[in-house]
N, C-alpha and C. Protein backbone atom coordinates (compact mmCIF):
# COMPACT_ATOMS: atom_id res chain seq x y z
N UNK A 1 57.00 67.89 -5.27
CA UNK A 1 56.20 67.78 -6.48
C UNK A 1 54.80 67.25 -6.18
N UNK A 2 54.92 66.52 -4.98
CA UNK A 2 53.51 65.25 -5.26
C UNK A 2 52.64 66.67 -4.39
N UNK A 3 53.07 67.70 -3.87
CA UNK A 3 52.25 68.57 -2.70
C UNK A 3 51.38 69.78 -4.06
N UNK A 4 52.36 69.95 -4.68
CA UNK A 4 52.63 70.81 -5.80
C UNK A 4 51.36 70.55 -6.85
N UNK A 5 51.42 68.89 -7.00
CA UNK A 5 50.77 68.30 -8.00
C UNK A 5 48.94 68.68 -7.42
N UNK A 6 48.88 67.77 -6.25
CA UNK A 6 47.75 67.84 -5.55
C UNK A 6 46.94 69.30 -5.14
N UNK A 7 47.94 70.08 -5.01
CA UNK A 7 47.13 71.85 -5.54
C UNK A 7 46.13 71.92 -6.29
N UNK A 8 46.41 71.74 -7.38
CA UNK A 8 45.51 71.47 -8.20
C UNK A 8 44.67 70.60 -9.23
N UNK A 9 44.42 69.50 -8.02
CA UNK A 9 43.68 68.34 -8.76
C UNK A 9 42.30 68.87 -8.67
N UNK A 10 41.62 68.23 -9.78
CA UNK A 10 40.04 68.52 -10.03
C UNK A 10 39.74 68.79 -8.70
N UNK A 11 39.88 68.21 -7.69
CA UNK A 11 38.39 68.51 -6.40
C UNK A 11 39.50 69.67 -5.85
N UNK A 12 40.43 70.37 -5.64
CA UNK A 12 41.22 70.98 -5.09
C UNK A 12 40.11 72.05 -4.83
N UNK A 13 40.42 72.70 -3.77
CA UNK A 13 39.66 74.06 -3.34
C UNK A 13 40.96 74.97 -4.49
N UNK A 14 41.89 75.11 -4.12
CA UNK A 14 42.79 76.03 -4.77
C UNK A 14 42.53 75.95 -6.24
N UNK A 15 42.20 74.78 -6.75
CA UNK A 15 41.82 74.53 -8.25
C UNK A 15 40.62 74.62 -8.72
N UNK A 16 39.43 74.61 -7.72
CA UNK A 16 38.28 75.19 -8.29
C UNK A 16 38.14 76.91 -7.88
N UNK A 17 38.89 77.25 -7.23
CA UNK A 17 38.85 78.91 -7.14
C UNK A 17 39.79 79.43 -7.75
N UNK A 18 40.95 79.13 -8.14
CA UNK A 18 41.74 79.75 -9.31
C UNK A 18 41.21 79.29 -11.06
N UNK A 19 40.47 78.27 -11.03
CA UNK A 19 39.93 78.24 -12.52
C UNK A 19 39.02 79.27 -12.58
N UNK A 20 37.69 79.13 -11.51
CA UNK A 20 36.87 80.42 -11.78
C UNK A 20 37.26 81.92 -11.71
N UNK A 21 38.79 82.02 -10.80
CA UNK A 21 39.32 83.61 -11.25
C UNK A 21 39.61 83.66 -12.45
N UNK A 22 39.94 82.99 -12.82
CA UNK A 22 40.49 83.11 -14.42
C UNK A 22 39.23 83.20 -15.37
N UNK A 23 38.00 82.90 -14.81
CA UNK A 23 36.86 83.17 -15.68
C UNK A 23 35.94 84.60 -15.53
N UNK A 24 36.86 85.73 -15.64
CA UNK A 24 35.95 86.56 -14.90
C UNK A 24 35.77 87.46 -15.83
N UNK A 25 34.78 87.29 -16.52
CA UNK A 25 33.80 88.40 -17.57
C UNK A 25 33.70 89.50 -17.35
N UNK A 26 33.68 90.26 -16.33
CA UNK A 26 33.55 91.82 -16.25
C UNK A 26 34.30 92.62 -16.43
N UNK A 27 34.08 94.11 -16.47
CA UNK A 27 35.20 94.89 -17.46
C UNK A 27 34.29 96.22 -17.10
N UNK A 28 35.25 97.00 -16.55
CA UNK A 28 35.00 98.24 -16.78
C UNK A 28 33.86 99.06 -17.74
N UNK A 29 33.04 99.55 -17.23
CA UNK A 29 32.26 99.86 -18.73
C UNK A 29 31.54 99.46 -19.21
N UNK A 30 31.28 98.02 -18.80
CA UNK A 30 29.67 97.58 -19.11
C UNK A 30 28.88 98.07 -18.39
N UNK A 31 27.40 97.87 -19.13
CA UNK A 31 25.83 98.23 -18.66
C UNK A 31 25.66 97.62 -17.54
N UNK A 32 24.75 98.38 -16.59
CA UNK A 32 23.98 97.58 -15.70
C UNK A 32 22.75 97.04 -15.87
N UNK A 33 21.73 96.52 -15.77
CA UNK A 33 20.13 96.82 -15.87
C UNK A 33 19.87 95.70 -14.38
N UNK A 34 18.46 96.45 -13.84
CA UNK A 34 17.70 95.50 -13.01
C UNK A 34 16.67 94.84 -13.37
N UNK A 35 16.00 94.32 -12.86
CA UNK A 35 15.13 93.42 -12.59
C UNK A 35 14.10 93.32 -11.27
N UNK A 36 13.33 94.35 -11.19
CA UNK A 36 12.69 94.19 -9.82
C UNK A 36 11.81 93.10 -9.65
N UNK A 37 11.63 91.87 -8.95
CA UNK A 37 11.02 90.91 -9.20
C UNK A 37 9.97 90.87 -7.94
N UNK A 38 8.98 89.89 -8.44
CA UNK A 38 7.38 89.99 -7.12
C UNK A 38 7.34 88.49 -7.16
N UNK A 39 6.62 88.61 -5.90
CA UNK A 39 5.70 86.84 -5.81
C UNK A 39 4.80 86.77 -5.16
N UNK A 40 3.81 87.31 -6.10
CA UNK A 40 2.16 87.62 -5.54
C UNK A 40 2.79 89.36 -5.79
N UNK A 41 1.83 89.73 -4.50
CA UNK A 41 2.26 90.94 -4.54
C UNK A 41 3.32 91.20 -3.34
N UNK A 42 4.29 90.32 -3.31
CA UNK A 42 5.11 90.66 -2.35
C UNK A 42 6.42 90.75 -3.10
N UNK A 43 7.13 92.24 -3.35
CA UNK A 43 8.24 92.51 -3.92
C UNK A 43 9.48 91.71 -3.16
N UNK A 44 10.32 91.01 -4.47
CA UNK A 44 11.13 90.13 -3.33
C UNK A 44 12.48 91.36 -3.49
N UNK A 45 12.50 91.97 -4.45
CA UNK A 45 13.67 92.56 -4.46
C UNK A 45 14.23 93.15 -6.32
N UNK A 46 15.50 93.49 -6.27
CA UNK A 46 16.04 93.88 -7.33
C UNK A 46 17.15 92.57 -7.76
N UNK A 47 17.23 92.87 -8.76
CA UNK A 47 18.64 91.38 -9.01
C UNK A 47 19.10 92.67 -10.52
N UNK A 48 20.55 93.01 -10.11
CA UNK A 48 21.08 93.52 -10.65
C UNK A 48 22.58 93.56 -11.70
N UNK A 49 22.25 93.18 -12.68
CA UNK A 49 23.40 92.51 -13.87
C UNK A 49 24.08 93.57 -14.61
N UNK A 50 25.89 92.85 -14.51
CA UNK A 50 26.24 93.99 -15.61
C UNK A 50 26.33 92.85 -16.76
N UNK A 51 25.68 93.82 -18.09
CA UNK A 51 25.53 93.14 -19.55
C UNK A 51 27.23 93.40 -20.10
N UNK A 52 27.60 91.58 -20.48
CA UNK A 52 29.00 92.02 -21.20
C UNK A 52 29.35 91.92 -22.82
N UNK A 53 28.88 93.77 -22.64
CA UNK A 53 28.79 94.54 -23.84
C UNK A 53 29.89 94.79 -24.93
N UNK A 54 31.36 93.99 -24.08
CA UNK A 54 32.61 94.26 -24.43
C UNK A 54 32.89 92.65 -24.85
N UNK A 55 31.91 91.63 -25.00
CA UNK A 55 32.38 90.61 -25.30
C UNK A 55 31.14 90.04 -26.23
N UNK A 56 30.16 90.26 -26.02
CA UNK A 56 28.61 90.22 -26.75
C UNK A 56 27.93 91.13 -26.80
N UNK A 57 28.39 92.24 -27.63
CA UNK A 57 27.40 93.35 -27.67
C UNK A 57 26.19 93.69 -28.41
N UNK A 58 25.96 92.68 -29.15
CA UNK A 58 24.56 92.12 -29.99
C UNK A 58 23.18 91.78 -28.88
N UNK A 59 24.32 90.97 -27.77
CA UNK A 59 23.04 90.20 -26.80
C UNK A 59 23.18 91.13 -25.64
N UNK A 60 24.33 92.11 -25.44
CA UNK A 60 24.04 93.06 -24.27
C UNK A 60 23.01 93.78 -24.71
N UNK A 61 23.13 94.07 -25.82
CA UNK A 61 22.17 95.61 -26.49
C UNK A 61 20.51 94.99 -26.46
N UNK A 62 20.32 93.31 -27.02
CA UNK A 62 18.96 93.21 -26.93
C UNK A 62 18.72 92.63 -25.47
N UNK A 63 19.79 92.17 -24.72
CA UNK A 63 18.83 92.01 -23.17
C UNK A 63 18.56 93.94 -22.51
N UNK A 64 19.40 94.49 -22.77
CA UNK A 64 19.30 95.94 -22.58
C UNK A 64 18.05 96.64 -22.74
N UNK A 65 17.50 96.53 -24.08
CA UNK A 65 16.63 96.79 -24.55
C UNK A 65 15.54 96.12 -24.25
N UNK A 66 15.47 94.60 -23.85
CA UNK A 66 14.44 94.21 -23.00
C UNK A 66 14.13 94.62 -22.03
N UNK A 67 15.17 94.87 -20.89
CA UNK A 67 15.07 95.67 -19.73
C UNK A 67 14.14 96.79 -19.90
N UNK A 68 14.92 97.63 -20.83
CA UNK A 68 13.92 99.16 -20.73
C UNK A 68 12.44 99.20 -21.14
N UNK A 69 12.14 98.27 -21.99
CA UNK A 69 11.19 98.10 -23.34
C UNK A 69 10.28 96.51 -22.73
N UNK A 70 10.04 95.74 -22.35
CA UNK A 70 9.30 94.52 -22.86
C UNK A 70 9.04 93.81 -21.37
N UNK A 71 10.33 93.60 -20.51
CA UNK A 71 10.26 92.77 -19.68
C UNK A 71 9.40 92.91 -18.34
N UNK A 72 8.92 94.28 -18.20
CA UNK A 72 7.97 94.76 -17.42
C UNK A 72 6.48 94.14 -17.10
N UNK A 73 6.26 92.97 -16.08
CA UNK A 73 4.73 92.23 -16.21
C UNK A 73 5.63 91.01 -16.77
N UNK A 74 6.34 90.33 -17.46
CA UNK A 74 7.01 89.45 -18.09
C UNK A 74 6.76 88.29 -16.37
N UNK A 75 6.46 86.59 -16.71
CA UNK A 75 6.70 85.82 -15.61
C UNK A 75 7.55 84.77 -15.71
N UNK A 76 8.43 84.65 -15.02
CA UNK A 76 9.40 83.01 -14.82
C UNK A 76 8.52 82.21 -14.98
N UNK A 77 8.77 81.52 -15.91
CA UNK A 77 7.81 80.57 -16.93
C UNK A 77 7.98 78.91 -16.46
N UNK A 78 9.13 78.90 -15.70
CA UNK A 78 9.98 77.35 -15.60
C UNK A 78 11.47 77.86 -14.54
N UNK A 79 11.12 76.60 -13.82
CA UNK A 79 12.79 76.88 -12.98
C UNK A 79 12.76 75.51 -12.25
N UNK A 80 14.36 75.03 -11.78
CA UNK A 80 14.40 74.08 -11.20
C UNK A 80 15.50 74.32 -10.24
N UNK A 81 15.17 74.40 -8.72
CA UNK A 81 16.34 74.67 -7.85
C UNK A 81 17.79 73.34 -8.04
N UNK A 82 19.08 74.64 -8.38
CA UNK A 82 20.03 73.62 -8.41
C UNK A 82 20.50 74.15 -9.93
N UNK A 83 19.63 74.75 -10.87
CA UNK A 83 19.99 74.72 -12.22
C UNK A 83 19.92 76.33 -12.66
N UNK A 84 18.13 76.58 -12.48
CA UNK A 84 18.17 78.43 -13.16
C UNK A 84 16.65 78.30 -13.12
N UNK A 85 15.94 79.34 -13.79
CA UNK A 85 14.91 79.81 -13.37
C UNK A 85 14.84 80.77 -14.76
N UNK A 86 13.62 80.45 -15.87
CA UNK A 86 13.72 81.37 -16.83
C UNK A 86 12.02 82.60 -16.96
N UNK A 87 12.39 83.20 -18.22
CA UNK A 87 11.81 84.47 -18.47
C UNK A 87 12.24 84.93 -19.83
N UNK A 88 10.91 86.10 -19.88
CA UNK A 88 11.46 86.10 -20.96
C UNK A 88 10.75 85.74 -22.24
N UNK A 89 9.47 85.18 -21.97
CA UNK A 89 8.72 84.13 -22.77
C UNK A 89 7.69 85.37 -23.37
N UNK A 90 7.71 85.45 -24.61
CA UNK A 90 6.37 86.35 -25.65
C UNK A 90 5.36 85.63 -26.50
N UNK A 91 4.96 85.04 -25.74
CA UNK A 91 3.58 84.32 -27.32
C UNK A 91 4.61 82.69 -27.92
N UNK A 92 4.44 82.73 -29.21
CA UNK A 92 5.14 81.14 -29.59
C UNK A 92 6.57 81.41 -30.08
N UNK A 93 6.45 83.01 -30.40
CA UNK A 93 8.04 82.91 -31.07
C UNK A 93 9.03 83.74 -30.10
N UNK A 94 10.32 83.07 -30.45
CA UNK A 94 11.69 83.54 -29.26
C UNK A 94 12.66 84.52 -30.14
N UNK A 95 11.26 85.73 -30.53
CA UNK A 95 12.49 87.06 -31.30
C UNK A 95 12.71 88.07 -30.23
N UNK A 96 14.03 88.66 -30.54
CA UNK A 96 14.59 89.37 -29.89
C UNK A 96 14.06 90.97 -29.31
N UNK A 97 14.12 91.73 -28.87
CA UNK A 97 13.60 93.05 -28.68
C UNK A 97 13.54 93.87 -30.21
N UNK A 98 14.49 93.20 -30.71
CA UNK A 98 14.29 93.77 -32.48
C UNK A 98 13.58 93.25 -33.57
N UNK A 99 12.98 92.03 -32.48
CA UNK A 99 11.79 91.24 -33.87
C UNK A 99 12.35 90.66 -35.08
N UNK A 100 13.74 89.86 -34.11
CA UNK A 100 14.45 88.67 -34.95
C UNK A 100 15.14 87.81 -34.23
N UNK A 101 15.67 86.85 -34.77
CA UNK A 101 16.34 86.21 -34.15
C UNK A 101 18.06 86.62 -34.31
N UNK A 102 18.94 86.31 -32.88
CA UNK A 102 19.89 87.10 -33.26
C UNK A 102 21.26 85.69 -32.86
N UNK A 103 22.25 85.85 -33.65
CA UNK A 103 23.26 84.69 -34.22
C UNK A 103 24.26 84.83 -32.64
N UNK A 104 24.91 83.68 -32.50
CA UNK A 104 24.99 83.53 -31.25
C UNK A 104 26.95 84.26 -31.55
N UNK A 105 27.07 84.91 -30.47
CA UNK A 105 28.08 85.48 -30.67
C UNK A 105 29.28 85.34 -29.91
N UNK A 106 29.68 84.97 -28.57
CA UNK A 106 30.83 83.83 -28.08
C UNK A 106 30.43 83.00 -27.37
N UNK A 107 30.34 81.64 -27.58
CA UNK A 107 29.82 80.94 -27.41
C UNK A 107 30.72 80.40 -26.08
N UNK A 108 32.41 80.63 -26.24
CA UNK A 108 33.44 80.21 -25.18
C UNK A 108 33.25 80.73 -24.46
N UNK A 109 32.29 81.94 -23.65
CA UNK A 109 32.48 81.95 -22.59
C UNK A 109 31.60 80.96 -21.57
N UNK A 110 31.85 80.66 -20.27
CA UNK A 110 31.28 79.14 -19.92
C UNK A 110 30.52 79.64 -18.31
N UNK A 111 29.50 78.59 -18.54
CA UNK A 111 28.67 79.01 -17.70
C UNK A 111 28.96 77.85 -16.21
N UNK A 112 29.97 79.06 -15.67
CA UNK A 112 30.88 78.42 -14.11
C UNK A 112 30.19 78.76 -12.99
N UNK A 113 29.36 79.60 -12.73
CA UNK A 113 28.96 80.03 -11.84
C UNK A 113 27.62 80.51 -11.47
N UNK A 114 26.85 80.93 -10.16
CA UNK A 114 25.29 80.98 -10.41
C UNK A 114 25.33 82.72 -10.58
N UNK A 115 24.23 83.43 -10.90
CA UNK A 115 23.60 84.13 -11.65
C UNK A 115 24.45 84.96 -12.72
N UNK A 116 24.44 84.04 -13.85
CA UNK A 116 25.03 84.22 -15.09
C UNK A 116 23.61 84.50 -15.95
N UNK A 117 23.25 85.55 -16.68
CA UNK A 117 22.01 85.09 -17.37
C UNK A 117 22.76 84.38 -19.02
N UNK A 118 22.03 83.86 -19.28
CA UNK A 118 21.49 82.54 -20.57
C UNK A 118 20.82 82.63 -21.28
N UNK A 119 21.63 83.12 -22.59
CA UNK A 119 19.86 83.12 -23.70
C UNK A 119 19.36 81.94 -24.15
N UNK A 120 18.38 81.50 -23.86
CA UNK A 120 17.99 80.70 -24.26
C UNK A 120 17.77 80.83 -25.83
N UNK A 121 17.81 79.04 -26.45
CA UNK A 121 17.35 78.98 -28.20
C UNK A 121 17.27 78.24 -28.54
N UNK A 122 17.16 77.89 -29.57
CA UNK A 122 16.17 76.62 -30.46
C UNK A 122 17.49 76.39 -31.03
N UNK A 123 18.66 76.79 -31.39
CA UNK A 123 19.84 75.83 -32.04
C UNK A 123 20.57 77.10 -32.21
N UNK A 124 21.53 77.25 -33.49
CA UNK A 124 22.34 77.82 -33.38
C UNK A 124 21.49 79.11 -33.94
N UNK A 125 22.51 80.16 -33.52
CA UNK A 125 21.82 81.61 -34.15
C UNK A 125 20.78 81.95 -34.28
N UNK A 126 19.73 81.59 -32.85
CA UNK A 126 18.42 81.47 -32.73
C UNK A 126 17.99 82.35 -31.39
N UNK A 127 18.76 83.04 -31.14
CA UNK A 127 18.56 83.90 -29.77
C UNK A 127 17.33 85.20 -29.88
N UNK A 128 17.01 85.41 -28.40
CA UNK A 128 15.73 85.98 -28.87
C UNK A 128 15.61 86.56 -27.11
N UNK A 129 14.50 86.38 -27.12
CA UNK A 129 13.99 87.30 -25.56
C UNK A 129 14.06 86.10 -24.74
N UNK A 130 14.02 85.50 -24.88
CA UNK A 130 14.04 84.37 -23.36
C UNK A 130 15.14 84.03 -22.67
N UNK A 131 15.65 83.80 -21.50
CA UNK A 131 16.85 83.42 -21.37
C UNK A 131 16.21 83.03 -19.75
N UNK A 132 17.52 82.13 -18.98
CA UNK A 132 18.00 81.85 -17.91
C UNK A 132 18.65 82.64 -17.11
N UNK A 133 18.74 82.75 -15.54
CA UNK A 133 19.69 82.76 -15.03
C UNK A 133 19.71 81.59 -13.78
N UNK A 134 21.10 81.17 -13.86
CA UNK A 134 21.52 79.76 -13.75
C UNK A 134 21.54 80.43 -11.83
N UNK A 135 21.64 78.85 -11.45
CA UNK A 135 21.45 79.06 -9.91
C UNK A 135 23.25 78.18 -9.24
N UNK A 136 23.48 78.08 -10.50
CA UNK A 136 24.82 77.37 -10.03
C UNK A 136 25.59 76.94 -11.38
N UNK A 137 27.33 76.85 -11.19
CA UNK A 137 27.22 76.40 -12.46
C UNK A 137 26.46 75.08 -13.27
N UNK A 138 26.59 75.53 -14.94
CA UNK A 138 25.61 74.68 -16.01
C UNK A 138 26.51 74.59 -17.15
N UNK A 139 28.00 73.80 -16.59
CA UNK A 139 28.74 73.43 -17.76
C UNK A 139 27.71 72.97 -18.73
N UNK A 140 27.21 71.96 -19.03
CA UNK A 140 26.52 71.16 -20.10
C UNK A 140 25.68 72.31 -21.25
N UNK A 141 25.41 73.25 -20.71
CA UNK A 141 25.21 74.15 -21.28
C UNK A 141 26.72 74.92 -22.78
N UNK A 142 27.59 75.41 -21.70
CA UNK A 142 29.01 75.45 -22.63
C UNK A 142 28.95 74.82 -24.20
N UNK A 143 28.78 76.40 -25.12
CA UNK A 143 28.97 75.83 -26.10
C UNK A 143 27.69 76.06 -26.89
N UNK A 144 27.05 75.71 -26.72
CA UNK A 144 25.14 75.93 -26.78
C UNK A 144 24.46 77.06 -26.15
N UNK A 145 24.67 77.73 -25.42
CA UNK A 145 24.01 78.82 -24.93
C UNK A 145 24.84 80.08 -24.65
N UNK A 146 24.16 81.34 -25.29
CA UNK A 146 25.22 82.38 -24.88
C UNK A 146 25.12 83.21 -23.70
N UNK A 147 26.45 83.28 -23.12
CA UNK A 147 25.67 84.49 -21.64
C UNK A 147 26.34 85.45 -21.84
N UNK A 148 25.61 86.78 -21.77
CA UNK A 148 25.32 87.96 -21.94
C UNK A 148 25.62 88.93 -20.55
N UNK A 149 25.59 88.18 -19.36
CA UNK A 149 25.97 89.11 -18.55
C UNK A 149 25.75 88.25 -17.32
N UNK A 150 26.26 88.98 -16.05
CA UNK A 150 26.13 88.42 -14.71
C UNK A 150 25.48 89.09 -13.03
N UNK A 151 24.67 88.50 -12.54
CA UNK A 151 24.36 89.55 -11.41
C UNK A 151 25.57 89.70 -10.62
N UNK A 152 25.38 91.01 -10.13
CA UNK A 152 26.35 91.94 -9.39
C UNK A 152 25.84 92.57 -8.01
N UNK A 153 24.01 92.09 -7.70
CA UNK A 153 23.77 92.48 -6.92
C UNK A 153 22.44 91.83 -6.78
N UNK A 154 21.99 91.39 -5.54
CA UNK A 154 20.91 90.62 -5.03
C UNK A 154 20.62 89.21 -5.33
N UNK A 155 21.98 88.95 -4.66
CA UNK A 155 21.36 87.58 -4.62
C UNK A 155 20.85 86.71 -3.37
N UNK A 156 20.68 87.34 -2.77
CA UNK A 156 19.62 87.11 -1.86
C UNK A 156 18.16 86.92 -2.62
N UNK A 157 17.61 87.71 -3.28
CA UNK A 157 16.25 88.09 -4.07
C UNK A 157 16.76 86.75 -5.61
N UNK A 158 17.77 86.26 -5.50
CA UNK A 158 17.93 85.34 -6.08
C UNK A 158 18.04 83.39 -5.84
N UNK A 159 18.04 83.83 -4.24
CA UNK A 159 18.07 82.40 -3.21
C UNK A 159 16.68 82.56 -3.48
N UNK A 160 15.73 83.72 -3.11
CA UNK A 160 13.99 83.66 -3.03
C UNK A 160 13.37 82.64 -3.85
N UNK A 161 14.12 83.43 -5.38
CA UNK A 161 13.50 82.63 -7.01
C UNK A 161 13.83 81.09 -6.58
N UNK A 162 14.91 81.06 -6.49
CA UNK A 162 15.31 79.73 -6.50
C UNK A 162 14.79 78.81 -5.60
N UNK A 163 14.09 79.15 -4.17
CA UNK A 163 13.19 78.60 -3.36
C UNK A 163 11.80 78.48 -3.96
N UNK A 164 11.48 79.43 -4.61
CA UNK A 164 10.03 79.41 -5.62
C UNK A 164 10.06 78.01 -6.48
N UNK A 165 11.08 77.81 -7.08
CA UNK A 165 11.35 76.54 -7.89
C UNK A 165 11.16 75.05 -7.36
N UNK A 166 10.33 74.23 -7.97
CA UNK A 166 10.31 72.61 -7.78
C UNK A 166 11.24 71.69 -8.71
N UNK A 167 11.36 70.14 -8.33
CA UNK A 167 11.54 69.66 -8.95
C UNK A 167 10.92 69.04 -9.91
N UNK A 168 10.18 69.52 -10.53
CA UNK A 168 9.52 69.58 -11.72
C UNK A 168 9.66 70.29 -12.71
N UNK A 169 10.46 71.25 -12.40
CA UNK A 169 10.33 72.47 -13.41
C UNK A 169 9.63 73.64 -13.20
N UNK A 170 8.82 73.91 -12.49
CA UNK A 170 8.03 74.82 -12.67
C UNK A 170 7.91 75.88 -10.84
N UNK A 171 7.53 77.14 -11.36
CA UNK A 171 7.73 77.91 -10.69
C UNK A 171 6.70 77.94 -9.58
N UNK A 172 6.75 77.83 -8.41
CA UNK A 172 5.20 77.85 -7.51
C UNK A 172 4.82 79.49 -7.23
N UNK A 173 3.65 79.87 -7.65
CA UNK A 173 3.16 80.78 -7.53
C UNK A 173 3.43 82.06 -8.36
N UNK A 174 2.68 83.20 -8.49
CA UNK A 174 2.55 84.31 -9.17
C UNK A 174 4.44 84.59 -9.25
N UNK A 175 5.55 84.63 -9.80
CA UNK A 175 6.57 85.21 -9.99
C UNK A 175 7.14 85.71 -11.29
N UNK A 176 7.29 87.36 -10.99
CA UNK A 176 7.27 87.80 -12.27
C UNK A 176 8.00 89.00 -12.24
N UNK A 177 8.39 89.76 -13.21
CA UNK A 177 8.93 91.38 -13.27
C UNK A 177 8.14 92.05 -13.20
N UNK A 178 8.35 93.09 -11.97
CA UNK A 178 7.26 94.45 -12.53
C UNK A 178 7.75 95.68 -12.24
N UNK A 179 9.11 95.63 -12.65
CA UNK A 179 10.08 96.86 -13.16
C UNK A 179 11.43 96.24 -13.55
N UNK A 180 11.73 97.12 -14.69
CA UNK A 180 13.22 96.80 -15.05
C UNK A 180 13.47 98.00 -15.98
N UNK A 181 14.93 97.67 -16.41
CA UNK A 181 15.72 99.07 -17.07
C UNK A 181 17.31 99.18 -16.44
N UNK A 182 17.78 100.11 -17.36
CA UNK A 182 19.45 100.57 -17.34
C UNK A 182 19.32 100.81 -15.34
N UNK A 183 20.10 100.62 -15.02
CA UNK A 183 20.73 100.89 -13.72
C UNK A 183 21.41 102.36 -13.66
């Protein structure tokens, strides 16, 4: 029992990798979209997410639609290595690709792992174009922020961002989108 027990105590390797299997958002059939990202003019790469359209299809459809439509020239506004790195940012207001704000729609799913993107918002049912993607998990988040989808590809071009980042918050140097869209 006592070998049994210790399996899965909080620090357990077996217990932090069987909780996060059990957290696994993807599904057949969701969207892809990229993200080709620069720093200066040096392309670091693609970072490639499937949107989960089968669990938030309000916030797959408007990060979707950002992709194809808005996020193009768009710059990581703020990031802190260890946490996420955001985007996403239009002028003073945080409306959505549809020019509203949109109501937060499962809030249980939990942000365990790094490149999860994060909509960012001002409180509840306040979602819009800005969001995160986290560089590790951001329980404290859980509950308050909705995620919409997860990278599936480049994260390497996602260690980059996250080296771009201080502890201050803020991003060092020109980093920004200058292509995105459906995959």
């Amino acid at each position: 029992f006592f070998v049994i027990k210790n399996m899965f105590n909080k620090s357990s390797f077996l217990a932090r990798n069987f909780s996060t299997a059990m957290l696994n958002y993807r599904a057949a059939g969701n969207p892809q979209v990229f993200l080709r990202v620069a720093q200066g003019e040096n392309v670091l790469g693609d970072l490639v997410f499937e949107l989960y359209e089968d669990k938030v299809p309000g916030l797959a459809e408007n990060f979707a639609t950002l992709a194809e439509e808005k996020l193009q020239g768009n710059s990581f506004h703020s990031g802190m290595a260890g946490l996420g790195i955001s985007a996403g940012r239009f002028g003073e207001e945080n409306h959505s690709a549809f020019d509203m704000r949109l109501p937060d729609e499962d809030l249980q799913l939990r942000h365990h792992k790094r490149g999860l993107i994060s909509m960012t918002n001002n409180g509840e049912h306040t979602n819009g174009s800005e969001f995160m993607i986290t560089f590790n998990e951001a329980r404290f988040l859980d509950g308050y922020q909705v995620i919409c989808g997860e990278l599936v590809e480049g994260d390497a071009v996602l260690a980059k961002l996250e080296e771009a980042c201080n502890r201050h918050g803020e991003v060092n140097g020109d980093v920004r989108i200058v292509d995105s869209g459906s995959k």
